[in-house]
Each structure stands twice: as C-alpha cells, then as structure tokens.
N, C-alpha and C. Protein backbone atom coordinates (compact mmCIF):
# COMPACT_ATOMS: atom_id res chain seq x y z
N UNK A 1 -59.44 -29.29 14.40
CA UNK A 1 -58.98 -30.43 15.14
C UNK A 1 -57.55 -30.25 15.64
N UNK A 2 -56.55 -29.69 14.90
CA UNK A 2 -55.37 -29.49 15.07
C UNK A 2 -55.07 -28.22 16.43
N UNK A 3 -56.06 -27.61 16.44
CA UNK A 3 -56.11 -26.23 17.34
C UNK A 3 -56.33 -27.18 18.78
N UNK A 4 -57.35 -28.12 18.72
CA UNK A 4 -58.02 -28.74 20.15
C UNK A 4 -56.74 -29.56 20.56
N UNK A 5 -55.86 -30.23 19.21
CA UNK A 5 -54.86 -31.35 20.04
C UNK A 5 -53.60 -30.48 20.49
N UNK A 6 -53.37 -29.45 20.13
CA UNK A 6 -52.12 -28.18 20.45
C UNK A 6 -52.39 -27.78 21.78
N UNK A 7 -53.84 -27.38 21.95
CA UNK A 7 -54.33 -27.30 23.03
C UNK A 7 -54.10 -27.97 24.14
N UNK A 8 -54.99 -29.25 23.76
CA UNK A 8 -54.67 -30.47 24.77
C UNK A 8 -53.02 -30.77 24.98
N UNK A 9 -52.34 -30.66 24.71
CA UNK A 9 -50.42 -31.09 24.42
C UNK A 9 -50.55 -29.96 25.30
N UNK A 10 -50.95 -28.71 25.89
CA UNK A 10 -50.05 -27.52 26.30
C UNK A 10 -50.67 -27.93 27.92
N UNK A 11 -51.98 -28.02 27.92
CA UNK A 11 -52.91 -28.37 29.34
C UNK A 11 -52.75 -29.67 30.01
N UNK A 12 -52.46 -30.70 29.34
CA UNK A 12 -52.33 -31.57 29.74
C UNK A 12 -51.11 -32.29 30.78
N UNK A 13 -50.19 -31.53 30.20
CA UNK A 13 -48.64 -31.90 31.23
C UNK A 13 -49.16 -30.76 32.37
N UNK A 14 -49.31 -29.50 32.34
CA UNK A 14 -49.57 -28.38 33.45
C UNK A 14 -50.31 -29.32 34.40
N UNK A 15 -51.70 -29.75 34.06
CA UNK A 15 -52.50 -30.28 34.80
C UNK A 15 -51.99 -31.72 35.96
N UNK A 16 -50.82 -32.34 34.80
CA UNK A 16 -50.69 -33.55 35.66
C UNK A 16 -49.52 -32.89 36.51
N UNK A 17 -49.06 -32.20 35.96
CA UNK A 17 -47.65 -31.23 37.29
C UNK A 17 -48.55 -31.03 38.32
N UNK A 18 -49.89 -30.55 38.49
CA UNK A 18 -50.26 -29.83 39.60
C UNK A 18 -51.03 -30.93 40.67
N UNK A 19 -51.30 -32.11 39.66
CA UNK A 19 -52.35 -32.91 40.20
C UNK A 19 -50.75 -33.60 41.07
N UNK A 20 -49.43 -33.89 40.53
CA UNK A 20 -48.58 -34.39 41.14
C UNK A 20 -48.10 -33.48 42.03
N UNK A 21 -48.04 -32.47 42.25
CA UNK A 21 -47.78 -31.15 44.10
C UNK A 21 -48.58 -31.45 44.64
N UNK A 22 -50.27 -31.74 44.47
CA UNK A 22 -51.41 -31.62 45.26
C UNK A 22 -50.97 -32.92 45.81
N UNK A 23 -50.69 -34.62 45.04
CA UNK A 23 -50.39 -35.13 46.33
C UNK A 23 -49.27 -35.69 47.18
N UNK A 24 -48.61 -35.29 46.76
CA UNK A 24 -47.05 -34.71 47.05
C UNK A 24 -47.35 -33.98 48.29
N UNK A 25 -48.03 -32.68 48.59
CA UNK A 25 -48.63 -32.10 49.65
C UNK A 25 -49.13 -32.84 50.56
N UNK A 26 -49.98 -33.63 50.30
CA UNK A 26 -51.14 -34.62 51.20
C UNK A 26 -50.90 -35.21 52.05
N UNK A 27 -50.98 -35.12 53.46
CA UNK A 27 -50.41 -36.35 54.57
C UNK A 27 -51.28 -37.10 54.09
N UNK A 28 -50.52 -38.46 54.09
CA UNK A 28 -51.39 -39.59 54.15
C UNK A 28 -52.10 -39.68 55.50
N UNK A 29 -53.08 -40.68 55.00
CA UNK A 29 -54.53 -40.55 55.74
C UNK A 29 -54.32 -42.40 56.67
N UNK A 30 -54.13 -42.44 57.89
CA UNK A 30 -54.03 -43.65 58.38
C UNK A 30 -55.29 -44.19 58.40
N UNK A 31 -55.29 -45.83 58.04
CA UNK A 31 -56.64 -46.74 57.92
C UNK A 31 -57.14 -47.23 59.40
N UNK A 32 -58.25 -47.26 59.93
CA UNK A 32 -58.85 -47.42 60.91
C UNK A 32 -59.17 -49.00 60.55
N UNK A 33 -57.87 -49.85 61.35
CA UNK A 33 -57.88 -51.21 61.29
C UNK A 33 -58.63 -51.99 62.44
N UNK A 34 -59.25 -50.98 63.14
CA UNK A 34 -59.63 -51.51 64.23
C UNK A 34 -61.12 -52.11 64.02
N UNK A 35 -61.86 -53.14 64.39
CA UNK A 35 -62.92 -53.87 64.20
C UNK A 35 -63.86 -53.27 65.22
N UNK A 36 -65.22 -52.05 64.45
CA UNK A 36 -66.13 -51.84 65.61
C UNK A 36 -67.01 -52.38 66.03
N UNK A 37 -66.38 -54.01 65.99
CA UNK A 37 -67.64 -55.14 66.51
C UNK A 37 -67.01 -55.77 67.40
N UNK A 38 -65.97 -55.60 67.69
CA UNK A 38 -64.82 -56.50 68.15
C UNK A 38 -64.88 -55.96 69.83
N UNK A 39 -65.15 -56.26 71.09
CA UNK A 39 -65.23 -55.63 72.24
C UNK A 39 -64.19 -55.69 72.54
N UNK A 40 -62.92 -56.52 72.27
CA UNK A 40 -61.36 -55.85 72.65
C UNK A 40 -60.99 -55.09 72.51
N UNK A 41 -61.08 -54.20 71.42
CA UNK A 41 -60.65 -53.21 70.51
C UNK A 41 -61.49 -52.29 71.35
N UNK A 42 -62.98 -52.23 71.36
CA UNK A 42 -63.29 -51.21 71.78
C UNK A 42 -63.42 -50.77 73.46
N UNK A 43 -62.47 -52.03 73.97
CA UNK A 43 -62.02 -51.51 75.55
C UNK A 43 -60.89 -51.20 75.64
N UNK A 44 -59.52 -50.09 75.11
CA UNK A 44 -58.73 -49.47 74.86
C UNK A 44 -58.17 -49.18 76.18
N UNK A 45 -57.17 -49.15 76.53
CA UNK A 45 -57.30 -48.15 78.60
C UNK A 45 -56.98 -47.03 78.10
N UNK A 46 -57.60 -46.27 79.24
CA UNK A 46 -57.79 -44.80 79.00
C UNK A 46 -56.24 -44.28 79.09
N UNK A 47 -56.00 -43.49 78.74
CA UNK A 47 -54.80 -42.67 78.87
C UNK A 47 -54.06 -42.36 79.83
N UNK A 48 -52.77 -42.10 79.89
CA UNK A 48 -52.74 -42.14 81.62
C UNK A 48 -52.37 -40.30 81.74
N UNK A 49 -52.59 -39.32 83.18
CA UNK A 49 -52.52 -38.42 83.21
C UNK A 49 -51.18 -38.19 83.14
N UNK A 50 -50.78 -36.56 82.51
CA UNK A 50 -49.66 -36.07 81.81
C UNK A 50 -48.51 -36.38 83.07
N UNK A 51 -48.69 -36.53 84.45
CA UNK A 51 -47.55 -36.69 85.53
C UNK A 51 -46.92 -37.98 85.32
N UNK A 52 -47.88 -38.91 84.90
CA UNK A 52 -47.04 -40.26 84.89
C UNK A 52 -46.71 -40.24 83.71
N UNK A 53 -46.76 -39.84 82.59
CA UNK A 53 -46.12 -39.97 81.63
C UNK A 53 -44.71 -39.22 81.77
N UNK A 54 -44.87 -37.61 82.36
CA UNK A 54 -43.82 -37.11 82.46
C UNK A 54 -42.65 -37.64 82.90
N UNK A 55 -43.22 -38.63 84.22
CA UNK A 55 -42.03 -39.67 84.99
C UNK A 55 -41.33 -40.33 84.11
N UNK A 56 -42.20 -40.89 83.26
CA UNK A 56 -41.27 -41.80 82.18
C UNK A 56 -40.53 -41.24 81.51
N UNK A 57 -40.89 -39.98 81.01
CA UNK A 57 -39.59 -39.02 80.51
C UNK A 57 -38.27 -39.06 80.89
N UNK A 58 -38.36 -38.88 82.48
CA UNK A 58 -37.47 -38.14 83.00
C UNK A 58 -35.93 -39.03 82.76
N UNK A 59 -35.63 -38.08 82.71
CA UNK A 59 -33.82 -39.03 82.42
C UNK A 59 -32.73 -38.15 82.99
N UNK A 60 -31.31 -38.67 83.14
CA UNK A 60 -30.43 -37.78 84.05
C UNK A 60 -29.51 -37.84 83.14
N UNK A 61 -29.57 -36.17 83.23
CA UNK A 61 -28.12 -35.55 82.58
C UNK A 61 -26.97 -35.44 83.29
N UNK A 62 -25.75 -35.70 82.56
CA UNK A 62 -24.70 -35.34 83.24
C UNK A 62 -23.68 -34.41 82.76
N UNK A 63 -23.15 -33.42 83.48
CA UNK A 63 -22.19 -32.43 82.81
C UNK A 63 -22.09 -30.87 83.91
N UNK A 64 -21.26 -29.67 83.46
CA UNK A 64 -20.71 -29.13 84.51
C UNK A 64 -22.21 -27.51 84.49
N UNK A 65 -22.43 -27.38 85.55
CA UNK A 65 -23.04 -26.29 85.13
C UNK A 65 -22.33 -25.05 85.56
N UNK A 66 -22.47 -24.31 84.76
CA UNK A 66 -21.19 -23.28 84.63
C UNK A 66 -22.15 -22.00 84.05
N UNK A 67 -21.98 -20.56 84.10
CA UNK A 67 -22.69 -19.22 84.07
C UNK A 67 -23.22 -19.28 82.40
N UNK A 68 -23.55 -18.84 82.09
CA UNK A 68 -23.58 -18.31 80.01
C UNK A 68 -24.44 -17.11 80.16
N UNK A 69 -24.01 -15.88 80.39
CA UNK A 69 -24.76 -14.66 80.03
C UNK A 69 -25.35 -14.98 81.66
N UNK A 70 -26.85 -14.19 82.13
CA UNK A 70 -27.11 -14.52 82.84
C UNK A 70 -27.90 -15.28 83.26
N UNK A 71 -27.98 -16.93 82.97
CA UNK A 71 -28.21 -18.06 83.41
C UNK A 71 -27.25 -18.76 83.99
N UNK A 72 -27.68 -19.82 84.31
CA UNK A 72 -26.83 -20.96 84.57
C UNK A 72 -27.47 -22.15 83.60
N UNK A 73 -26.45 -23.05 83.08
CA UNK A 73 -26.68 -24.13 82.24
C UNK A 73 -26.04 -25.16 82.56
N UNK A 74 -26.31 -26.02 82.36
CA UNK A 74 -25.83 -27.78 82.12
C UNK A 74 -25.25 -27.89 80.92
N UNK A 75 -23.43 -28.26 80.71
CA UNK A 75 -22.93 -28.57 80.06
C UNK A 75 -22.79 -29.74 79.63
N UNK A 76 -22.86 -30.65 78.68
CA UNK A 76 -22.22 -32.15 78.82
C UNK A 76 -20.49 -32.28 78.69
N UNK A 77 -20.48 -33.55 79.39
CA UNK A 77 -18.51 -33.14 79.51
C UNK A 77 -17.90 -32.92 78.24
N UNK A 78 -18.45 -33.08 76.72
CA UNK A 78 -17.58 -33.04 75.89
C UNK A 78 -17.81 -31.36 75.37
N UNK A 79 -18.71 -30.38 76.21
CA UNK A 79 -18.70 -29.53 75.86
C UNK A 79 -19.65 -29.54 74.24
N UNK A 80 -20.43 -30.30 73.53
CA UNK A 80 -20.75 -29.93 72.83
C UNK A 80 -22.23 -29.40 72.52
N UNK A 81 -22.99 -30.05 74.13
CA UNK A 81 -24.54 -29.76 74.56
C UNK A 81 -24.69 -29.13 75.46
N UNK A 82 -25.79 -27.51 75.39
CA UNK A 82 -25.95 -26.96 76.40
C UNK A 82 -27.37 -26.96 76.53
N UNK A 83 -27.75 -27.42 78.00
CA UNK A 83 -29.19 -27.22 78.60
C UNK A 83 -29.33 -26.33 79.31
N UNK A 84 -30.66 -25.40 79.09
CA UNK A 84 -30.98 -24.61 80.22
C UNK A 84 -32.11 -25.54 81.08
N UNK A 85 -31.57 -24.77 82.41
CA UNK A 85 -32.12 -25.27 83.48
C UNK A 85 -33.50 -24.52 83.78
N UNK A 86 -34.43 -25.22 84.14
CA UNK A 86 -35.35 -24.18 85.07
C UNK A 86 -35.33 -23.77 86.24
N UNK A 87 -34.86 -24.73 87.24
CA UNK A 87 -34.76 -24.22 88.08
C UNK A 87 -33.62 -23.75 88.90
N UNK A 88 -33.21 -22.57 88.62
CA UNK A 88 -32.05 -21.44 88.75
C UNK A 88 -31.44 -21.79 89.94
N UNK A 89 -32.43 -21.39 90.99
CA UNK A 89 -32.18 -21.44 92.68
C UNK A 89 -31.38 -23.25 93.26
N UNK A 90 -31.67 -23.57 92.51
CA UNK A 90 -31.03 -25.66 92.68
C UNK A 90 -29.57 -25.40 91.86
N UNK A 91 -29.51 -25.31 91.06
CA UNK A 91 -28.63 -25.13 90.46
C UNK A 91 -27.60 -23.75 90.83
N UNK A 92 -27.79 -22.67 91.58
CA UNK A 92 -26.52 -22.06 92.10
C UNK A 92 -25.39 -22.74 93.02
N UNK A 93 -25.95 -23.40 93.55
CA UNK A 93 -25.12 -24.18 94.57
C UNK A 93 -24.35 -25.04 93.96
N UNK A 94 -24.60 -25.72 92.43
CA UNK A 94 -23.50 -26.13 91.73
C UNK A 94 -23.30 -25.82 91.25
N UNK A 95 -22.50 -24.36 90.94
CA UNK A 95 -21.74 -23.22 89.83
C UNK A 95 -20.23 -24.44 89.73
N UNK A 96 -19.61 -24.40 88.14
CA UNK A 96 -18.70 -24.99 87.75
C UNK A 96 -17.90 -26.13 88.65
N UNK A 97 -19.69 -26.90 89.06
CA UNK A 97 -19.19 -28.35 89.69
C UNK A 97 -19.52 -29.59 88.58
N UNK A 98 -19.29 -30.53 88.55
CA UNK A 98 -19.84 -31.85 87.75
C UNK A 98 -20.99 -32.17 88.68
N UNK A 99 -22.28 -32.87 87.80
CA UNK A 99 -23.33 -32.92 88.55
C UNK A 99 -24.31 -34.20 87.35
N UNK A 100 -25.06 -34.44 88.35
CA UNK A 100 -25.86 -35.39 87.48
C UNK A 100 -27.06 -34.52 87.89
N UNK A 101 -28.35 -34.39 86.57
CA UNK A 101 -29.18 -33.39 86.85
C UNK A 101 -30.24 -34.64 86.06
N UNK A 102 -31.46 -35.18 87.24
CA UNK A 102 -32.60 -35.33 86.97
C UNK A 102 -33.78 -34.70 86.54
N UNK A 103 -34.19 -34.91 85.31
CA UNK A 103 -35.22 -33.84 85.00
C UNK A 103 -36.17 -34.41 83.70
N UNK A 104 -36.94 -33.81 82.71
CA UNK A 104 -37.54 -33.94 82.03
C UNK A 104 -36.55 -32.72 80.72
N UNK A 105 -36.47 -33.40 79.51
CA UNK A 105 -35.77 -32.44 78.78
C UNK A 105 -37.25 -31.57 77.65
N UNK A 106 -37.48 -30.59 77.57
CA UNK A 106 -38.16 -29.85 76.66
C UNK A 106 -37.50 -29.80 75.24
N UNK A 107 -37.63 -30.72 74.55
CA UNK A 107 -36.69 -30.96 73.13
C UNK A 107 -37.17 -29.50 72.45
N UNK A 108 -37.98 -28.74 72.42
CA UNK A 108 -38.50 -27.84 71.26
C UNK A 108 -37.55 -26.77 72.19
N UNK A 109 -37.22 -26.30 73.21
CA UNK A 109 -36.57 -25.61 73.78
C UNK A 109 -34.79 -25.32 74.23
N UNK A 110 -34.99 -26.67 74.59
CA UNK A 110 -33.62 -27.37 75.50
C UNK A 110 -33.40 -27.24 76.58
N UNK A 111 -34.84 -27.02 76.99
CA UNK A 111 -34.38 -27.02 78.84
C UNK A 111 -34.89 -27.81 79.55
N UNK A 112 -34.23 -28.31 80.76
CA UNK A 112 -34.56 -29.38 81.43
C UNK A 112 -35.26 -28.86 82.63
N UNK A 113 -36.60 -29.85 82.79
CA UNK A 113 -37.42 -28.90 84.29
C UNK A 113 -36.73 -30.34 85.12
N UNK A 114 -36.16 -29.32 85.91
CA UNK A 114 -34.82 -30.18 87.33
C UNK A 114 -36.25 -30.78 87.97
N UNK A 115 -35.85 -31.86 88.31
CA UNK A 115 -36.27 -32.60 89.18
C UNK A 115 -35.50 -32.50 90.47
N UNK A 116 -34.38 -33.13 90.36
CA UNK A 116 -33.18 -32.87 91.30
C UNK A 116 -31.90 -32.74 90.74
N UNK A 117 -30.70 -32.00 91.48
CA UNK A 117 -29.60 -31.90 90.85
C UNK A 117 -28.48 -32.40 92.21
N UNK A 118 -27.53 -33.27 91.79
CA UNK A 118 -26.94 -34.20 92.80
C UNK A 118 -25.21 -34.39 92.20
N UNK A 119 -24.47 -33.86 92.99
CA UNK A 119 -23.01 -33.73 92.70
C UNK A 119 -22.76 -35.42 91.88
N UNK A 120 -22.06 -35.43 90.57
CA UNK A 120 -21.59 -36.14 90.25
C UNK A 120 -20.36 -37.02 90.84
C-alpha cells in the first residue's frame, strides 16, 4: 500500500503540471451565439471585396522622403519612422522634399502601396 501511495505522490503533481501547459497552450474556442432559427442572424451581408476594404485602410502619411541604401523612403518629421514605398518612380520626384503620401500601410512589412504622393 505504501509503494502505490509513493507512487501516486510522484505521478500525480507531473500529471497535473502537464494537464496545466496543455491548457495554457489552447486557444480558446469562441461560442456560436448566434440563433440558427433566427432569420436575422442568418441574413448576415456578404463581405465586401478586398478594394473597398483596402480604401478604408488607406491613410496619409506625412514626412521627408529622402535615399536609404538604394531605395527611397518616407520619413516621419521626428525622424523616428521609416516607410518603404512601393512605388519608386512617384516618389523620385520628391527626393528630400516634405510630402504627404496617400497609401495603404503593410504593417507586417512597413511599406506603404502609394496611392498618391503630394508636396506637403
């Protein structure tokens, strides 16, 4: 009897350590609050295509674009944010001018696809 409870005392904390990582790990699982009897719920509007959403993105940067290696980038005035631009050819024409630059920003990247770029 003494062998099984030594036992149990050694397995028992291991087990609840692991059972506590496993859900520690776990995304929680969101509840489907929605009623599938309910015909409001199940007339949703469809999604809208990725262009109009992109529009809503779009926001205007402001700051100097100036050379870095061989690109050109969008500085902000305090110097502490740099964007790359995509489109190179728009942006030569304002080498180390102030500019307000319309665009969409790529957060996983940091570059902005120019929409337009317009002297500050």
């Amino acid at each position: 009897m003494k062998t099984v409870r030594a036992a149990l005392l050694r397995v028992f904390p291991a087990a609840a350590m692991i059972v506590a990582l496993c859900m520690l790990g776990q995304p929680a699982i969101a509840q489907d609050t929605t009623h599938h009897n309910d015909p409001a719920a199940q007339q949703q509007p469809a999604p809208q295509p990725d262009d109009q959403s992109s529009a809503a993105q779009a926001k205007t940067f402001t700051g100097k674009i100036v050379k870095a290696g061989d690109k050109l980038v969008l500085t902000d005035a305090e110097g502490k944010t740099t964007y790359l631009l995509d489109d190179q050819q728009k942006a030569k024409e304002f080498v180390n001018k102030n500019v307000k630059v319309t665009g969409v920003l790529d957060a996983s990247s940091g570059m902005i696809r120019v929409s337009a770029i317009d002297p500050a």
